[in-house]
Protein backbone atom coordinates (compact mmCIF):
# COMPACT_ATOMS: atom_id res chain seq x y z
CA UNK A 1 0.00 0.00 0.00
CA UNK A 2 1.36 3.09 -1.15
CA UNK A 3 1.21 6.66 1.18
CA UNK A 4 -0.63 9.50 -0.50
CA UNK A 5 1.15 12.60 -0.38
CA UNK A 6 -1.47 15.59 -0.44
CA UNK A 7 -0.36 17.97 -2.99
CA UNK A 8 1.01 21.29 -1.80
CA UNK A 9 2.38 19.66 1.38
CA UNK A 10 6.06 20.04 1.22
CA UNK A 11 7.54 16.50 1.02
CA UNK A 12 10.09 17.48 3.89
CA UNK A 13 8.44 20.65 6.25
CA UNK A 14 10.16 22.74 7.62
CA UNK A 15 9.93 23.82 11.39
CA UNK A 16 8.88 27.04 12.19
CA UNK A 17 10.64 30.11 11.52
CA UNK A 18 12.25 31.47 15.00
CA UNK A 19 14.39 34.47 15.44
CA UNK A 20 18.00 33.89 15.49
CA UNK A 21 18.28 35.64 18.90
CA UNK A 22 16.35 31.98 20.01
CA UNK A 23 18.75 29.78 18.60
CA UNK A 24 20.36 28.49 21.40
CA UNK A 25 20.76 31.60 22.93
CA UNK A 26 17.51 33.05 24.62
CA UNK A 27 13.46 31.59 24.79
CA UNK A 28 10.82 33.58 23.31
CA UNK A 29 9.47 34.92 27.14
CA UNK A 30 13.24 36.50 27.61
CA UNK A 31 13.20 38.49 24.62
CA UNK A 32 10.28 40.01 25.40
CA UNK A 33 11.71 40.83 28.76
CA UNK A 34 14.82 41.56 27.29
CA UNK A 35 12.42 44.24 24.88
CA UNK A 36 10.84 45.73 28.02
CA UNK A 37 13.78 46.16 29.85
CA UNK A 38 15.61 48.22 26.82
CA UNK A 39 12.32 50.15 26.77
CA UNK A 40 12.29 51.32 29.88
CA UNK A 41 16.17 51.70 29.89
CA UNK A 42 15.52 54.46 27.07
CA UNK A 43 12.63 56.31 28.72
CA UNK A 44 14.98 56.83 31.86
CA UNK A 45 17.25 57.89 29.60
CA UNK A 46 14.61 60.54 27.58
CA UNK A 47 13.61 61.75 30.64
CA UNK A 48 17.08 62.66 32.28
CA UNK A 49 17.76 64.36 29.17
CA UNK A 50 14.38 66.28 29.09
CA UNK A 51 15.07 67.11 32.51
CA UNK A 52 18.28 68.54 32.36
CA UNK A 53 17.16 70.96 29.34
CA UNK A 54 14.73 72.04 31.62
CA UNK A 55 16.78 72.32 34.67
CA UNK A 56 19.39 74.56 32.62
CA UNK A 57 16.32 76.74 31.18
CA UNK A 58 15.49 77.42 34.67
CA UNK A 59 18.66 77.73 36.14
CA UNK A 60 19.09 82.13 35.76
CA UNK A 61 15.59 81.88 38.02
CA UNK A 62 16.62 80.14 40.87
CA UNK A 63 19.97 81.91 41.25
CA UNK A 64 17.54 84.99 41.53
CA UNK A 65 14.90 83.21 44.42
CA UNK A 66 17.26 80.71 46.20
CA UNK A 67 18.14 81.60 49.57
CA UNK A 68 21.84 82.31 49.25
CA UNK A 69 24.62 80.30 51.01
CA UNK A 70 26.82 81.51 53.60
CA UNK A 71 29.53 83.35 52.45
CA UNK A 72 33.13 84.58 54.22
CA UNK A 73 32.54 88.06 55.97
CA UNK A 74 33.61 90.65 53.35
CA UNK A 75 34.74 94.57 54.96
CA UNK A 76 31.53 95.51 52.89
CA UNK A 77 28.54 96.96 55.04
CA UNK A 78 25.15 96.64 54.67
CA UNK A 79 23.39 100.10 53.53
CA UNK A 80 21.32 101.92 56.43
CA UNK A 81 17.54 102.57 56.06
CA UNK A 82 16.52 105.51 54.61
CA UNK A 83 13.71 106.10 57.00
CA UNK A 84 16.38 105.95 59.94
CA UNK A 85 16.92 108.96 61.51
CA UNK A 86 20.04 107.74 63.79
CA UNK A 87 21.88 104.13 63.37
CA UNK A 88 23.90 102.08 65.03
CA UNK A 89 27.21 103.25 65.59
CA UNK A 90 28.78 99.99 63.16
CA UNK A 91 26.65 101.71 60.64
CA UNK A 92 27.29 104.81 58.16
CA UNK A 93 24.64 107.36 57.79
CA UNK A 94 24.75 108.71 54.02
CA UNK A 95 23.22 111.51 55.15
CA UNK A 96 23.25 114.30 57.91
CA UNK A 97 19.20 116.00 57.39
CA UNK A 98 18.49 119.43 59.09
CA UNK A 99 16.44 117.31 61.20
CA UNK A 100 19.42 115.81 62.99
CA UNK A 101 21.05 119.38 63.48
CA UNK A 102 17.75 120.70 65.31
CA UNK A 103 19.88 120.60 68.87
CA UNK A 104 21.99 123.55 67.31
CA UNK A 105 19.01 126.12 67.06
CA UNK A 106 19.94 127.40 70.47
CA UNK A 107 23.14 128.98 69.19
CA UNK A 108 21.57 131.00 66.29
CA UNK A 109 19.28 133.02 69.08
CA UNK A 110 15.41 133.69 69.29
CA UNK A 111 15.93 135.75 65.52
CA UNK A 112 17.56 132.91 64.30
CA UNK A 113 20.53 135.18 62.66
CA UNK A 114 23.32 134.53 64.76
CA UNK A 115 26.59 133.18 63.15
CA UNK A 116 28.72 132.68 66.25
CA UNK A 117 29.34 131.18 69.77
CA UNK A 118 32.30 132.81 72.10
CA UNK A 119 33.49 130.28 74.10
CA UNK A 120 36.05 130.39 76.51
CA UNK A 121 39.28 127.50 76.19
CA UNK A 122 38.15 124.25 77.59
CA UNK A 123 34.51 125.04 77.54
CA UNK A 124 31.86 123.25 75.45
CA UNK A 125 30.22 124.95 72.84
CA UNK A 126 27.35 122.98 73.39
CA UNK A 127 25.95 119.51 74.76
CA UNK A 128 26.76 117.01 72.13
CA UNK A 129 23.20 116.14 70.43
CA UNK A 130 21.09 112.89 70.73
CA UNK A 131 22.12 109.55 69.41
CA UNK A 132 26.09 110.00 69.53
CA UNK A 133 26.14 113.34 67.26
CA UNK A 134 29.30 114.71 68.49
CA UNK A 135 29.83 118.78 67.67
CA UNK A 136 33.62 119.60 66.90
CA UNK A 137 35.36 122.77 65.82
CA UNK A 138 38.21 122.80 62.76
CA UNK A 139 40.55 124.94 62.22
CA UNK A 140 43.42 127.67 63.39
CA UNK A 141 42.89 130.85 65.11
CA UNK A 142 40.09 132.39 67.44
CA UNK A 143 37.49 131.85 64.67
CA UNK A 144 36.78 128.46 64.13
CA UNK A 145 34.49 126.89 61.45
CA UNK A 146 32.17 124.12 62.81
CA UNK A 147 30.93 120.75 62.11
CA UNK A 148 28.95 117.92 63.27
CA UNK A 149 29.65 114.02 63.31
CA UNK A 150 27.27 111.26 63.43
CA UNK A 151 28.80 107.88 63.33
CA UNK A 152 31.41 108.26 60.19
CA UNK A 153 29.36 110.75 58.71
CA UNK A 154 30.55 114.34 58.87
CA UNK A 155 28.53 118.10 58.01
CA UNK A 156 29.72 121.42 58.17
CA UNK A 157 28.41 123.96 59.31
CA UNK A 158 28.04 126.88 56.87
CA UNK A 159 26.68 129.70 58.88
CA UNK A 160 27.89 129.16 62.19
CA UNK A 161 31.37 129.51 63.82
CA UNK A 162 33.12 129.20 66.96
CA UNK A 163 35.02 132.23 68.39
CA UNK A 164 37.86 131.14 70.66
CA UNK A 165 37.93 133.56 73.62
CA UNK A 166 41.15 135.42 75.23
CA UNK A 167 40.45 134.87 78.80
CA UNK A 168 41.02 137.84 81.51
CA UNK A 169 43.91 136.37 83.40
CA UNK A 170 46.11 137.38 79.90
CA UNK A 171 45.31 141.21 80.98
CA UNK A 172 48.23 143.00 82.77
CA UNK A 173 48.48 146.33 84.05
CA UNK A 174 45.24 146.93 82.61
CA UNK A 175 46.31 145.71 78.83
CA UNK A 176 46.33 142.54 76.72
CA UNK A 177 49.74 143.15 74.90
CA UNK A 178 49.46 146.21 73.48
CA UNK A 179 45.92 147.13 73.74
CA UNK A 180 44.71 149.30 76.62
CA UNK A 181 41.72 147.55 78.37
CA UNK A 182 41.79 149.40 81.77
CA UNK A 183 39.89 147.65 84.55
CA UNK A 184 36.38 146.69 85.25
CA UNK A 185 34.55 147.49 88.70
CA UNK A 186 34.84 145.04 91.22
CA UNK A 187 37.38 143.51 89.35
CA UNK A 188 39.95 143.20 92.35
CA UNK A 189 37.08 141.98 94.39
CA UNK A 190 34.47 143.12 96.04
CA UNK A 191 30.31 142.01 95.50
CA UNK A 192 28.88 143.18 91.96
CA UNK A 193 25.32 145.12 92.53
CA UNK A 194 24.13 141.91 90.03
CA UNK A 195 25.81 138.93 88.03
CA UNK A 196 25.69 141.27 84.63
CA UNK A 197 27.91 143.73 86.29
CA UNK A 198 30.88 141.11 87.39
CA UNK A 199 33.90 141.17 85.20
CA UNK A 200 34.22 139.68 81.89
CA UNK A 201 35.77 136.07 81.95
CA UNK A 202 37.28 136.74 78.28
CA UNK A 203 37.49 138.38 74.96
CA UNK A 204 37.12 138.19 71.20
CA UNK A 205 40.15 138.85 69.78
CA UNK A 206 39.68 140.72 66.34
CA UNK A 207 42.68 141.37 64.15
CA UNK A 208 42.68 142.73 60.65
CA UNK A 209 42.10 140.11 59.05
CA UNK A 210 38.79 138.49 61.07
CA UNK A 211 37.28 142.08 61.49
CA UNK A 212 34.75 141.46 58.88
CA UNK A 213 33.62 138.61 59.91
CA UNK A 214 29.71 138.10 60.76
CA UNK A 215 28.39 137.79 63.84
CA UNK A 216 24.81 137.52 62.13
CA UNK A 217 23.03 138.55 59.43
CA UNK A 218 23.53 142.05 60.01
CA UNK A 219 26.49 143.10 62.19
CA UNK A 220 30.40 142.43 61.73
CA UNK A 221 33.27 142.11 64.76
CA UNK A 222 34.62 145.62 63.37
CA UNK A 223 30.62 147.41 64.18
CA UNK A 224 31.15 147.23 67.81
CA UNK A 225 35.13 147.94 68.50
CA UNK A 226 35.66 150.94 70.64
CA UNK A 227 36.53 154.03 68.66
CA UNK A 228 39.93 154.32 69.89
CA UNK A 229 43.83 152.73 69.44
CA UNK A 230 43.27 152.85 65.81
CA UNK A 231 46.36 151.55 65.16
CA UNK A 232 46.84 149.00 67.29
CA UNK A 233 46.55 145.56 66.72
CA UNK A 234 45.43 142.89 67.74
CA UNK A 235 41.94 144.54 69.90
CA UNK A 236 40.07 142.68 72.32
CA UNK A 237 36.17 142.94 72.20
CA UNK A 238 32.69 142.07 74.64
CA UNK A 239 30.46 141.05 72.31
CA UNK A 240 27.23 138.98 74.25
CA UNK A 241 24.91 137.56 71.72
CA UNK A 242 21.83 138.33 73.27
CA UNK A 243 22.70 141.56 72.19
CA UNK A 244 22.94 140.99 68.60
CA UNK A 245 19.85 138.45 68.84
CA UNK A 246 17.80 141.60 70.23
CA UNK A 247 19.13 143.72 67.56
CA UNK A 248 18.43 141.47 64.69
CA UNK A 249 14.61 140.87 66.23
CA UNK A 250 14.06 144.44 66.24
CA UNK A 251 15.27 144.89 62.42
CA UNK A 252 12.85 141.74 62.31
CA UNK A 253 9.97 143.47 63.99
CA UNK A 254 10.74 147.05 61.67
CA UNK A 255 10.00 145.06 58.53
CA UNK A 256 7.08 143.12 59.68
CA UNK A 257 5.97 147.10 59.71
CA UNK A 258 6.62 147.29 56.31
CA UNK A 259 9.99 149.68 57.20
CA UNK A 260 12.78 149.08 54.72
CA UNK A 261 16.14 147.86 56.67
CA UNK A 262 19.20 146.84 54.88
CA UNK A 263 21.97 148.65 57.56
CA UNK A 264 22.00 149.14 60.92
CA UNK A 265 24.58 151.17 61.64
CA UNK A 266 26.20 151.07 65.37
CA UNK A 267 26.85 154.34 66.29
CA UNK A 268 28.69 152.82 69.86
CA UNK A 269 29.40 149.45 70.83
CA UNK A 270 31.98 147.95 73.28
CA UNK A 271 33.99 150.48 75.19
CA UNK A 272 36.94 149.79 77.01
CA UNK A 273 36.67 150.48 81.22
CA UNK A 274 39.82 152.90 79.79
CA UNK A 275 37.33 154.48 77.24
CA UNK A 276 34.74 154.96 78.87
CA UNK A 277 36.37 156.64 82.22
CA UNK A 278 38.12 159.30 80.10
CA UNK A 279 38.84 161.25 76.77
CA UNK A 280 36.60 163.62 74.62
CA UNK A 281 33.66 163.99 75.19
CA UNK A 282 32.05 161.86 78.08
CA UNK A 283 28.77 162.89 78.90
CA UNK A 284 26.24 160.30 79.27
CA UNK A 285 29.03 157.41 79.72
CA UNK A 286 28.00 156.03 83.08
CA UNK A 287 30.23 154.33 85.46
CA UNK A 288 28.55 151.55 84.92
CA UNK A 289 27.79 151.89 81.17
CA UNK A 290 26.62 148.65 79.75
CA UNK A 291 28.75 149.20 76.97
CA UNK A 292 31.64 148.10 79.14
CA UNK A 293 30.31 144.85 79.37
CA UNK A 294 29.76 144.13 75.60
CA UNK A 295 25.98 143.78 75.82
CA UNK A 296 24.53 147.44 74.94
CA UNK A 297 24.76 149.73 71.62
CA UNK A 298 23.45 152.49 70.44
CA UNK A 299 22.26 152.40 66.83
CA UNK A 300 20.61 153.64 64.05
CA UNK A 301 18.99 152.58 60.23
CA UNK A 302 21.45 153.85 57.79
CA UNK A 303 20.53 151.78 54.07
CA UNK A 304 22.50 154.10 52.26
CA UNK A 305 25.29 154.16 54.93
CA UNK A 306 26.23 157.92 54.79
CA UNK A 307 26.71 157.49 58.44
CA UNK A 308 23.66 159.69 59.29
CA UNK A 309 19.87 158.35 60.25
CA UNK A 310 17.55 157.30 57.72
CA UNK A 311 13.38 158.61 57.74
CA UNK A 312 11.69 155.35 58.72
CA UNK A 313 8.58 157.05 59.96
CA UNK A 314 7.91 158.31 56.30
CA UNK A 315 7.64 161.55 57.32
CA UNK A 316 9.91 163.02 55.40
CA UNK A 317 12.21 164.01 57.65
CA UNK A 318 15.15 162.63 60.43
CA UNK A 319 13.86 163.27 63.97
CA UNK A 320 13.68 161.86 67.17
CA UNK A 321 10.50 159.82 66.13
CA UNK A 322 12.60 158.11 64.06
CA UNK A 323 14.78 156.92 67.36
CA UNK A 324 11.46 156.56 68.96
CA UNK A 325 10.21 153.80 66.24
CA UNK A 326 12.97 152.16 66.01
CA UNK A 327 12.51 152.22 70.44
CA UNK A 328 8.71 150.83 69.92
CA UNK A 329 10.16 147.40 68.36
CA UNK A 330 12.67 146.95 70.56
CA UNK A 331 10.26 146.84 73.17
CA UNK A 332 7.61 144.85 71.10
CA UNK A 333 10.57 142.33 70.85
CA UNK A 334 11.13 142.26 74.75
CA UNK A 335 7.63 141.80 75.52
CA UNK A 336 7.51 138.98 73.61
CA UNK A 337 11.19 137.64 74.64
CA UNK A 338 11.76 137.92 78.16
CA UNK A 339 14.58 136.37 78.31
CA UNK A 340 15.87 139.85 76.41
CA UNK A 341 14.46 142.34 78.37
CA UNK A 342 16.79 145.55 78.92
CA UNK A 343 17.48 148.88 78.48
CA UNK A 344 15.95 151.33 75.93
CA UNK A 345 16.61 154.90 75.21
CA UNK A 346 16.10 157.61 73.00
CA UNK A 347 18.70 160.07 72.30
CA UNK A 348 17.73 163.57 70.18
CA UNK A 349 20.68 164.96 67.68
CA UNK A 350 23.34 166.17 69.38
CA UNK A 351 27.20 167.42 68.79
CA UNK A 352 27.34 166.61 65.17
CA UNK A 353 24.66 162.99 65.31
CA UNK A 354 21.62 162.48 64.37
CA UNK A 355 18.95 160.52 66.56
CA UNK A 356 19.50 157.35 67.80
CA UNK A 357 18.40 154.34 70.36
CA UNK A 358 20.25 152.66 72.69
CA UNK A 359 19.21 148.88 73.19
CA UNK A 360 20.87 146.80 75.60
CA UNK A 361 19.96 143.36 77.63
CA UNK A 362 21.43 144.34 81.02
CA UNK A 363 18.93 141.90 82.49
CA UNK A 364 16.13 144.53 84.19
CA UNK A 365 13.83 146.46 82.62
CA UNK A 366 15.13 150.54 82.07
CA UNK A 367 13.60 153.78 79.85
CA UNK A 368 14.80 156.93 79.57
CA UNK A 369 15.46 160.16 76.93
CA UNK A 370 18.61 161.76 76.58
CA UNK A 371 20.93 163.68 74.54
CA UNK A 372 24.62 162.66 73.92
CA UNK A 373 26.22 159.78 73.64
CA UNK A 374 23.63 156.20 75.40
C-alpha cells in the first residue's frame, strides 16, 4: 500500500521560523523581557535628558529666588535705612538732614541770625546732640568753622562759627599786649550790685584780618570795636549775643511794619573800662555803662550808609521819632522775649549825630530820653 502525499504539502516541512536571537541563545518569554527592559532603559534615559534641558532653562531663576549660602565676611557693610533717623554706631549714615542738626538752634538766638558762639578755652560749645552726634570745631585761630559728626558721617556747618575767647587772666596792668583795656569794677574783688555787672571772663580777639567777619546777618566784629587805638593791633572785644539776637529781632519786627532795613549802623558798641572813664567827650558814659560789658549799643537805620539816620517814619524828615520807632520794636521784641528784656533809650541829635536808640539786655527792665552819647 502506497502513502498518499497531499499535494502542496512540502515532502520534507520545515519547522517554524524562529528568530535567530532563540537559537540556542535566549526563549521567546526572555526576549520580550529583554524588549521591556531596553524600553524602559531608554525612557529613563529621555527623561534625564528632558530634565536637564529644563533644569538649565530654569537655572538664571533660581539663582535669583534661592536663599543664598553663607559666604566669608567681606569689609563691605550693609546700607542703612533711609527712613532711619540715627543708626547704630557699626553703621554709616549717608546723610546728615536738618532734622538731625535741630539741637543747634539754640546757638543762632530767638531771631535765628546769629553766626557765632564765644566760648572760653576748655569750655563746650554745646551739649553734644542725641544719638552719639558729636559737635567739633576745625581749624586755626580764634574763629573756628564748625561741624557735626554722626557715626562716620561728617557736616559742616556753613553759617555758624566758633570764636575762641582770650580769657582775663592774659590782661596786665590793665592791657592785653598792646591794647589798653583798663579795669572793670569790682574787678579786684568786692560784690557786683548783680551777676551782669561782674567782670568779663574773656574776649574776642579781632585782628585785621577776622574784622569782617559776621556775627549775624547784620552786624560784623569791626561794628562794635571801641573808637579808639586805631592803630593798634590785635583789639580785644565784649560782644554777648543776646545783644545781637535783640538787635536782629528788632530789624525783624521794623520790617514786619513794612519799614525798609538793609543797615543798621552802630553808632557805639563795646567800650573799654579805659574808654569809657576818660577822653573827649564823656557825657552820658555812666560808670557803669553797659557798653563796658559788651551787651549794649546804640544804633541807628542807615541803608544808604552815609553814616547819618535814615526817615523810617515816612515823614519826610530825620527826627527823634525816628529813634522813637525804632525804640517801639525793641520793646515789642522784649515783651515777647523775656529772656531779652533791657534797656531802651532815645537820644535827640546832638554834637554833630543824628537821633538814635540805645538797646541793651542788662537783664532789668530801664527807659529813659537823653541827649549825647547812650
Amino acid at each position: 500500500m502506497s502513502a498518499e502525499v497531499h499535494k502542496g504539502s512540502p515532502l520534507f516541512p520545515e519547522p517554524p521560523q524562529r528568530h535567530r536571537i532563540h537559537r540556542g541563545l535566549v526563549t521567546e518569554r526572555q526576549e520580550h523581557i529583554f524588549t521591556w527592559v531596553a524600553v524602559v532603559v531608554v525612557l529613563l534615559y529621555a527623561t534625564a535628558w528632558i530634565s536637564a534641558i529644563v533644569n538649565a532653562a530654569r537655572a538664571p531663576k533660581k539663582v535669583v529666588t534661592a536663599t543664598p549660602q553663607p559666604q566669608a565676611p567681606t569689609r563691605r557693610t550693609a546700607e542703612p535705612s533711609v527712613t532711619s533717623v540715627f543708626v547704630p554706631e557699626s553703621v554709616p549714615v549717608a546723610n546728615i538732614s536738618d532734622s538731625m542738626l535741630q539741637f543747634l538752634a539754640p546757638l543762632r538766638g530767638e531771631s535765628g541770625a546769629l553766626r557765632y558762639a564765644p566760648v572760653l578755652p576748655g569750655e563746650a560749645i554745646i551739649q553734644d546732640g542725641p544719638h552719639g552726634a558729636r559737635v567739633i570745631t576745625e581749624g586755626e585761630g580764634s574763629i573756628q568753622n564748625l561741624a557735626v559728626e554722626i557715626n562716620r558721617a561728617r557736616r559742616a556747618i556753613e553759617d555758624l562759627s566758633v570764636v575762641q575767647m582770650v580769657p582775663i587772666a592774659r590782661k596786665r596792668n590793665g592791657r592785653i599786649g598792646t591794647y589798653h583795656l583798663g579795669s572793670w569794677p569790682w574787678e579786684q574783688g568786692g560784690t557786683p550790685r548783680s551777676e551782669r555787672y561782674a567782670a568779663p571772663e574773656g574776649f574776642i580777639e579781632v585782628t585785621q584780618q577776622n574784622q569782617n567777619f559776621y556775627v549775624s546777618e547784620h552786624f560784623q566784629l569791626r561794628d562794635f570795636l571801641t573808637k579808639d587805638q586805631r592803630s593798634v593791633w590785635p583789639k580785644y572785644l565784649l560782644l554777648d549775643p543776646l545783644l545781637i539776637d535783640k538787635l536782629e529781632l528788632t530789624i525783624q519786627e521794623l520790617k514786619r511794619q513794612g519799614v525798609r532795613v538793609q543797615d543798621v549802623h552802630v553808632m557805639s558798641g563795646f567800650r573799654t573800662p579805659r574808654y569809657n572813664a576818660g577822653g573827649g567827650n564823656t557825657a552820658g558814659r555812666a560808670n557803669l555803662s553797659r557798653h563796658m560789658y559788651g551787651d549794649g549799643a546804640d544804633v541807628y537805620v542807615d541803608n544808604n550808609r552815609d553814616g547819618q539816620p535814615d526817615d523810617i517814619t515816612g515823614d519826610g524828615r530825620v527826627t527823634t521819632a525816628d529813634a522813637e520807632k525804632f525804640a517801639r520794636a525793641a520793646e515789642r521784641v522784649e515783651q515777647k522775649y523775656r529772656g531779652l528784656v533791657g534797656g531802651i533809650g532815645i537820644y535827640s541829635a546832638c554834637c554833630g549825630h543824628g537821633p538814635f536808640t540805645h538797646v541793651d539786655v542788662r537783664g532789668a527792665r530801664a527807659r529813659w530820653r537823653g541827649s549825647g552819647s547812650g
